[in-house]
Protein backbone atom coordinates (compact mmCIF):
# COMPACT_ATOMS: atom_id res chain seq x y z
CA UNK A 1 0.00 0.00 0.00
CA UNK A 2 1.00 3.66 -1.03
CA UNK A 3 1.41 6.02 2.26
CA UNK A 4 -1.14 8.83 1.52
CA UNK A 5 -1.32 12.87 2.45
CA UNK A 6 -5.03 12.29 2.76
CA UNK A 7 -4.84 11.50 6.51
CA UNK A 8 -4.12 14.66 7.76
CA UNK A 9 -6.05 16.83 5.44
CA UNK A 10 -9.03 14.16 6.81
CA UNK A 11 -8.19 14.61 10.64
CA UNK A 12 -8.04 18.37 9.99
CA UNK A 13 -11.32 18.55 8.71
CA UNK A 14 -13.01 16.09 10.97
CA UNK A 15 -11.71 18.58 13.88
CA UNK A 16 -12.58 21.38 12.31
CA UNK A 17 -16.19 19.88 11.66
CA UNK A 18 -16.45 18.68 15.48
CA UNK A 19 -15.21 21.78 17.17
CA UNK A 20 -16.90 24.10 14.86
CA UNK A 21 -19.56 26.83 15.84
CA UNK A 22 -22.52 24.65 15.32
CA UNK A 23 -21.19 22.11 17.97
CA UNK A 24 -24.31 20.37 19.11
CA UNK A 25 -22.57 20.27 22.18
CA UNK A 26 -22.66 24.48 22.74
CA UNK A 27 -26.53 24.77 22.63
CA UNK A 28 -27.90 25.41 25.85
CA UNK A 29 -32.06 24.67 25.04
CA UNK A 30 -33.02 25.59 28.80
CA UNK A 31 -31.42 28.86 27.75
CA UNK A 32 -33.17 29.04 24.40
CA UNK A 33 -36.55 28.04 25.79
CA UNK A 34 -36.04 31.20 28.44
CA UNK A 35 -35.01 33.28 25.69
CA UNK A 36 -37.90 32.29 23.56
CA UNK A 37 -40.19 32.97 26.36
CA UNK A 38 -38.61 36.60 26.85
CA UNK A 39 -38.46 37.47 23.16
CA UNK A 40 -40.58 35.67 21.17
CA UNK A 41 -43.33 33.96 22.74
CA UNK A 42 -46.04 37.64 22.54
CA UNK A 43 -46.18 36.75 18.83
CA UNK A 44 -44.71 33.25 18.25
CA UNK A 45 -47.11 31.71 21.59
CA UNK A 46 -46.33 29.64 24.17
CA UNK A 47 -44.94 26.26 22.67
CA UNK A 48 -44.46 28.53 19.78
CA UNK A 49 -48.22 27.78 18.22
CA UNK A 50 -48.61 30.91 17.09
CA UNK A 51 -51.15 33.72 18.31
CA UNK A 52 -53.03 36.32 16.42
CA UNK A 53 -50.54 38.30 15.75
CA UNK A 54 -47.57 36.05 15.12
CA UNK A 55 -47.48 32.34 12.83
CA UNK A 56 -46.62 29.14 15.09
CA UNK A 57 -43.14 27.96 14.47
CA UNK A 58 -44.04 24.64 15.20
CA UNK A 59 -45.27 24.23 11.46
CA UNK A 60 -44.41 22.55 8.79
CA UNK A 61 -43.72 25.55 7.07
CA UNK A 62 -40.71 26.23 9.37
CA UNK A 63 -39.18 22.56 8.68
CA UNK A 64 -35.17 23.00 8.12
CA UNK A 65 -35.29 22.34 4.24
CA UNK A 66 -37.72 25.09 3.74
CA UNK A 67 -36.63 27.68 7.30
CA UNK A 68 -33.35 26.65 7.34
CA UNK A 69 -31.85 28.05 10.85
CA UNK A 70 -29.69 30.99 8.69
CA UNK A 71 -33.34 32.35 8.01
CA UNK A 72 -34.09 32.20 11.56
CA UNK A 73 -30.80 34.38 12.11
CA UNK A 74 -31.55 37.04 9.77
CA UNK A 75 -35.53 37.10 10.59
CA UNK A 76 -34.09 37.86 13.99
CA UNK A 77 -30.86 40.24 12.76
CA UNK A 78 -33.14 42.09 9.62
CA UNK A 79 -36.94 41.56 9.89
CA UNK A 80 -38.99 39.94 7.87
CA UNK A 81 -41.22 41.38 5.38
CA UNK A 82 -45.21 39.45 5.63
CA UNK A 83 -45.26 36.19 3.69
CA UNK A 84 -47.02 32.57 4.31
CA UNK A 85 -49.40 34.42 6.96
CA UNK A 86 -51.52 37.44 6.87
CA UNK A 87 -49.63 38.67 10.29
CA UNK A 88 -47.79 41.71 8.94
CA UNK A 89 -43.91 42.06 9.27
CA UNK A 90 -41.70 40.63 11.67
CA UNK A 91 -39.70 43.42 13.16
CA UNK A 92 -35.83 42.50 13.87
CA UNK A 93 -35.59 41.82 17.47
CA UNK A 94 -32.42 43.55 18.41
CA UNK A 95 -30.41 42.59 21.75
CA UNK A 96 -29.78 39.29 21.15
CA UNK A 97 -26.45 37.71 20.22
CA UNK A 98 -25.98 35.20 17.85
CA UNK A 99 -25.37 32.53 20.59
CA UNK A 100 -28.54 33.10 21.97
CA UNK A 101 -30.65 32.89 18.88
CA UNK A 102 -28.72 29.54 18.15
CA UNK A 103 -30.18 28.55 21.45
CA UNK A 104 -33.54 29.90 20.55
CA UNK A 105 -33.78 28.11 17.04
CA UNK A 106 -32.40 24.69 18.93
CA UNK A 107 -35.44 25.21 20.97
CA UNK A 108 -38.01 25.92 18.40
CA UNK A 109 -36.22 22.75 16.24
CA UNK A 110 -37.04 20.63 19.77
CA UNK A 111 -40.68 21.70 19.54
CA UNK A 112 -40.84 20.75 15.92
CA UNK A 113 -39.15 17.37 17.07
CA UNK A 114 -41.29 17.18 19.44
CA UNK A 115 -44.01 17.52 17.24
CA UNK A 116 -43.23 15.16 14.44
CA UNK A 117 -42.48 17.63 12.09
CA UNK A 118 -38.46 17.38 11.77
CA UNK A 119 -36.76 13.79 12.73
């Protein structure tokens, strides 16, 4: 067998990949679920079902392949202007950092989980 230079290039990547930003491992959902309840549940509801003036997030809708979390980031960073509901605009919620809307969107993804909606 040839040696190869594959091996590192692999290990540096699979560390790279496992200590990256998006470490499962860094989400905090107790802290998302509080911060959801601060920031999010007037509109969004308790359990995130929605109310009358904001959609529930625990919708199909929302699913990863069509809300992927990066929209949840900018809805959060930018607004969003009305579409799928009849609610209006989201405004951007300022104050939050981007750790804590990870934490936020691990909680909502949990509900949808929860609900059948993502596996």
């Amino acid at each position: 067998m040839r040696p190869t230079r594959l091996g590192p290039l692999l290990l540096a990547v699979l560390v790279a990949v496992a200590c990256g930003p998006d470490d499962a491992d860094d989400v905090d959902l107790a802290r998302g679920e509080r911060l959801f309840e601060m920031n999010c549940v007037a509109c969004h509801g308790h359990l995130a079902t929605g109310t009358t003036a904001g959609p529930p997030l625990v919708h199909e809708i929302y699913e990863p392949g069509h809300h992927p979390d990066e929209s949840f980031h900018r809805a959060v960073q930018q607004g969003v202007p009305q579409h799928h509901w009849d609610f209006g605009p989201m405004p951007a919620i300022p104050g939050l950092r981007e750790a804590e809307v990870t934490d936020i969107i691990a909680y909502v993804r949990s509900l949808q989980r929860e609900a059948g909606i993502i596996d």
